[in-house]
C-alpha atoms as a PDB file:
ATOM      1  CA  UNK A   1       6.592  -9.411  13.617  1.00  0.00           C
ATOM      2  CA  UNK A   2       8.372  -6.130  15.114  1.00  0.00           C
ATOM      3  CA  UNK A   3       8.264  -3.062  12.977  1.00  0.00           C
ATOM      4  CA  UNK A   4      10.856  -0.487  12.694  1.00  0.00           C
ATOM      5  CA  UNK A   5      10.148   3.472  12.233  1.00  0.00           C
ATOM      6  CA  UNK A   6       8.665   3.886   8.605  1.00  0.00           C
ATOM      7  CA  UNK A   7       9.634   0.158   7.355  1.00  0.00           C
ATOM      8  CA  UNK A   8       6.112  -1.546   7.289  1.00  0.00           C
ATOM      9  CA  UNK A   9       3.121  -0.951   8.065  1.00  0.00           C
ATOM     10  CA  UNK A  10      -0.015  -3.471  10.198  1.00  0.00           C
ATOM     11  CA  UNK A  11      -2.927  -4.292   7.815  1.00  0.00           C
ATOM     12  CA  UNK A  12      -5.035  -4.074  10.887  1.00  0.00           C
ATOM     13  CA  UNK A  13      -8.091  -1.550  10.353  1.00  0.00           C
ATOM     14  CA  UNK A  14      -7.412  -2.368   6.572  1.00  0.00           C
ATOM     15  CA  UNK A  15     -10.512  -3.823   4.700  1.00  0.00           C
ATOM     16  CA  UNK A  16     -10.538  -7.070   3.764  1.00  0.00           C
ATOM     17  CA  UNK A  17     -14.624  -6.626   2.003  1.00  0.00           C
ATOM     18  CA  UNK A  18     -15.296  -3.285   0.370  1.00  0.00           C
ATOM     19  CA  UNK A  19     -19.518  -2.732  -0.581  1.00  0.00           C
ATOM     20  CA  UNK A  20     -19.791  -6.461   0.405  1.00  0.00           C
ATOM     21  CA  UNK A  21     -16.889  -8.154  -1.974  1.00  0.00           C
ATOM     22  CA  UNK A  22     -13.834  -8.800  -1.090  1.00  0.00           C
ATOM     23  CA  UNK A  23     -11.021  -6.188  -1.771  1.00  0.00           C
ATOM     24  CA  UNK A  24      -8.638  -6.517  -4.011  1.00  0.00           C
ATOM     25  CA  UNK A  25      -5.197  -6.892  -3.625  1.00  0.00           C
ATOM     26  CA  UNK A  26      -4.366  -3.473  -4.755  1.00  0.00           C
ATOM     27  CA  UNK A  27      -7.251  -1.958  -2.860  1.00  0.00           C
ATOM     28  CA  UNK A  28      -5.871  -2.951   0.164  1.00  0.00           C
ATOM     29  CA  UNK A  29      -2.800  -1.947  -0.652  1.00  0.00           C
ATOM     30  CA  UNK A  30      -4.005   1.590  -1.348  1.00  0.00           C
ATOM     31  CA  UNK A  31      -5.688   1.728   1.586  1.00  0.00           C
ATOM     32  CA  UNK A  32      -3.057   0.950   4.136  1.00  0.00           C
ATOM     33  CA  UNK A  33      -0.552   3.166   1.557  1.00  0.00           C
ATOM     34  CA  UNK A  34      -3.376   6.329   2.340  1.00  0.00           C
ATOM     35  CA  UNK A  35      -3.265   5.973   5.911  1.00  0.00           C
ATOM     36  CA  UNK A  36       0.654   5.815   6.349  1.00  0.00           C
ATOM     37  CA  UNK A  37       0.873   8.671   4.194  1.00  0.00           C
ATOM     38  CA  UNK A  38      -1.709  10.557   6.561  1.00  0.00           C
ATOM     39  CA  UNK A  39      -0.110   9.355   9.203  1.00  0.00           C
ATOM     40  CA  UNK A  40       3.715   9.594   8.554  1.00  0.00           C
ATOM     41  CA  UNK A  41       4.068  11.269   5.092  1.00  0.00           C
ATOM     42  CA  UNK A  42       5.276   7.793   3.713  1.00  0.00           C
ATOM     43  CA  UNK A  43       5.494   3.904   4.404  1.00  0.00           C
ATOM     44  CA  UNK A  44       8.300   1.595   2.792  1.00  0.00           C
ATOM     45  CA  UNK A  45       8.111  -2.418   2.880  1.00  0.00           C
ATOM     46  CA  UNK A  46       9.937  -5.114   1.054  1.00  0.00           C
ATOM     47  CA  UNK A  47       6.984  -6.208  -1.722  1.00  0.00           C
ATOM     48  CA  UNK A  48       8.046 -10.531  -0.123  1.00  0.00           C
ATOM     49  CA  UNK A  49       7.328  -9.300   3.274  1.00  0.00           C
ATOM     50  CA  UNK A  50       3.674  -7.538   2.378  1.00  0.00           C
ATOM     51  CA  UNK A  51       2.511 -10.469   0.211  1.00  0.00           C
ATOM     52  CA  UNK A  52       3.523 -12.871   2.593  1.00  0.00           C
ATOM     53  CA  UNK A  53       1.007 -10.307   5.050  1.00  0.00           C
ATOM     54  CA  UNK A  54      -1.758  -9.957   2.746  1.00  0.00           C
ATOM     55  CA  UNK A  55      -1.474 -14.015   1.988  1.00  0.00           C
ATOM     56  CA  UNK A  56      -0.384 -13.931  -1.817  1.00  0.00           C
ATOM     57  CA  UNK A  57       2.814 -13.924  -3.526  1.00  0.00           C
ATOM     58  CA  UNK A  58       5.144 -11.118  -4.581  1.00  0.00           C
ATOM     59  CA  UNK A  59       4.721 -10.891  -8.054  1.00  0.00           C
ATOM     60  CA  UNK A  60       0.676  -9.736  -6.908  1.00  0.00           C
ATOM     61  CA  UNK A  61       2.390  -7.047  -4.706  1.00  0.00           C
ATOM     62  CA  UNK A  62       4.477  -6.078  -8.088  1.00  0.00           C
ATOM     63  CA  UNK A  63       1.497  -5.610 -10.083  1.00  0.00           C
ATOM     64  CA  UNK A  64      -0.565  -4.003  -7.905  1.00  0.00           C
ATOM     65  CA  UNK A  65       2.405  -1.081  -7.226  1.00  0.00           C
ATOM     66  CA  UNK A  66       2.383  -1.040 -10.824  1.00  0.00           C
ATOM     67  CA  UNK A  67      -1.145  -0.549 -11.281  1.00  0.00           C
ATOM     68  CA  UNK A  68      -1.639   1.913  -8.580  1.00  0.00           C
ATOM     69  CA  UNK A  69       1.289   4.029  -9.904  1.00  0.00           C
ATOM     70  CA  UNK A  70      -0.272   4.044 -13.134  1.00  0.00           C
ATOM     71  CA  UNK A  71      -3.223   4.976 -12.341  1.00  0.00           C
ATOM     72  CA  UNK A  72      -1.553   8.014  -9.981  1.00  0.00           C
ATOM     73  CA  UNK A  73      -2.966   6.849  -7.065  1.00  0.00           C
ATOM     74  CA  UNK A  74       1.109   6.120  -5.457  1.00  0.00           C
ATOM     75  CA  UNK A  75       4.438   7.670  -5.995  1.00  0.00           C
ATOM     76  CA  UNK A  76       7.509   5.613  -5.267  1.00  0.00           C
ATOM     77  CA  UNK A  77      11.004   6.133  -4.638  1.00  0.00           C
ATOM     78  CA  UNK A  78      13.377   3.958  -4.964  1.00  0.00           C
ATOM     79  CA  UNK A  79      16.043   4.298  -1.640  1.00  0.00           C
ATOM     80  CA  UNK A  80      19.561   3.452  -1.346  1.00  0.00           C
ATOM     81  CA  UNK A  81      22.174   2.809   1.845  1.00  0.00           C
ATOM     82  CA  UNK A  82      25.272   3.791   2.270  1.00  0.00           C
ATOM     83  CA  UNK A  83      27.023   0.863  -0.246  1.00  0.00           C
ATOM     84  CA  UNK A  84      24.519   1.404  -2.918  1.00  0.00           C
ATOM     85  CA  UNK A  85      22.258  -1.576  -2.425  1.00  0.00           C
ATOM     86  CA  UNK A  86      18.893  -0.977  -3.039  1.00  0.00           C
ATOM     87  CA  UNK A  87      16.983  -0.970   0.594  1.00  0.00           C
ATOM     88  CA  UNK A  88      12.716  -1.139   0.388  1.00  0.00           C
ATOM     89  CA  UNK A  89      11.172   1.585  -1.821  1.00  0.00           C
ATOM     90  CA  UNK A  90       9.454   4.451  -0.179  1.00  0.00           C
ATOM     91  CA  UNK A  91       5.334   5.008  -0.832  1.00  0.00           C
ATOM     92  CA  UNK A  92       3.235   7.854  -0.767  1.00  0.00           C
ATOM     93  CA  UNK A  93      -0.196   8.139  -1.816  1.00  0.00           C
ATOM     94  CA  UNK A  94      -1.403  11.074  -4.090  1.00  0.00           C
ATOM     95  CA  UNK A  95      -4.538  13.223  -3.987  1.00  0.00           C
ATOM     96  CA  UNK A  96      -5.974  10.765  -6.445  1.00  0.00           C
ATOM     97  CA  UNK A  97      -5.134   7.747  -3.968  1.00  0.00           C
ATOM     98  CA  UNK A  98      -6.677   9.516  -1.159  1.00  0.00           C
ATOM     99  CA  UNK A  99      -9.693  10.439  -2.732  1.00  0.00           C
ATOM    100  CA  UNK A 100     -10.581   6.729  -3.937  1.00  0.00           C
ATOM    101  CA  UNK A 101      -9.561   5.226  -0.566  1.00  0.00           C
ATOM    102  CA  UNK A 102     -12.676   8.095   0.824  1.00  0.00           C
ATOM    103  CA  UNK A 103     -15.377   6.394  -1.783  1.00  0.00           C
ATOM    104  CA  UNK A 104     -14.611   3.214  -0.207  1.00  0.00           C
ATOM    105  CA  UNK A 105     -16.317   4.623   3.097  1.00  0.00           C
ATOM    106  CA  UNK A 106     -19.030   6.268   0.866  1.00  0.00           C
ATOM    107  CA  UNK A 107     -19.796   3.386  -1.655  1.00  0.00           C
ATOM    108  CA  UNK A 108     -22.772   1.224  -1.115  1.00  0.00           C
ATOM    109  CA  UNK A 109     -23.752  -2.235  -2.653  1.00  0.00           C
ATOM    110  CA  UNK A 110     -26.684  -1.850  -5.466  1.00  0.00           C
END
């Protein structure tokens, strides 16, 4: 799958086991939000064509934004086009998201 500019982003170098379990959806998601950020300043994606990438269904993607928003970890902004219809939202991570995405690295299993 070809990826234009900032729309998407490649789960490769993204964890798939953090301190020997397997990472969450959201986790993931953090992680791969942390290093576009780094990387770009921001990452957008359609939530259908990430889930289909991380091998669960949309609705997981939802509440995982959700979550991660909640807990500060993300910002999102909703973008437009020209017509008005809604195009993929735009995600950055925060200090917070950055942070937790570090302990990954630094946790170790009991």
């Amino acid at each position: 799958m070809a990826l234009k500019g900032r729309e998407g982003s490649s789960l490769k170098g993204v964890r798939k086991r953090i301190n020997g379990r397997h990472a969450f959806v959201h986790e993931r998601m953090l992680e791969m939000i942390v290093r576009e950020t780094i990387l770009r300043g921001q990452v957008s994606f359609a939530k259908a064509d990430l889930a289909r990438r991380l091998g669960c269904c949309p609705k997981t993607v939802d509440h995982a934004v959700t979550r991660l928003r909640r807990e500060g970890l993300i910002e999102t902004s909703p973008v437009f086009g020209p017509t008005g219809a809604q195009l993929p939202s735009e995600y950055r991570a925060t200090a917070e998201g950055v942070a937790r995405v570090a302990l990954f690295s630094e946790e170790r299993p009991a």
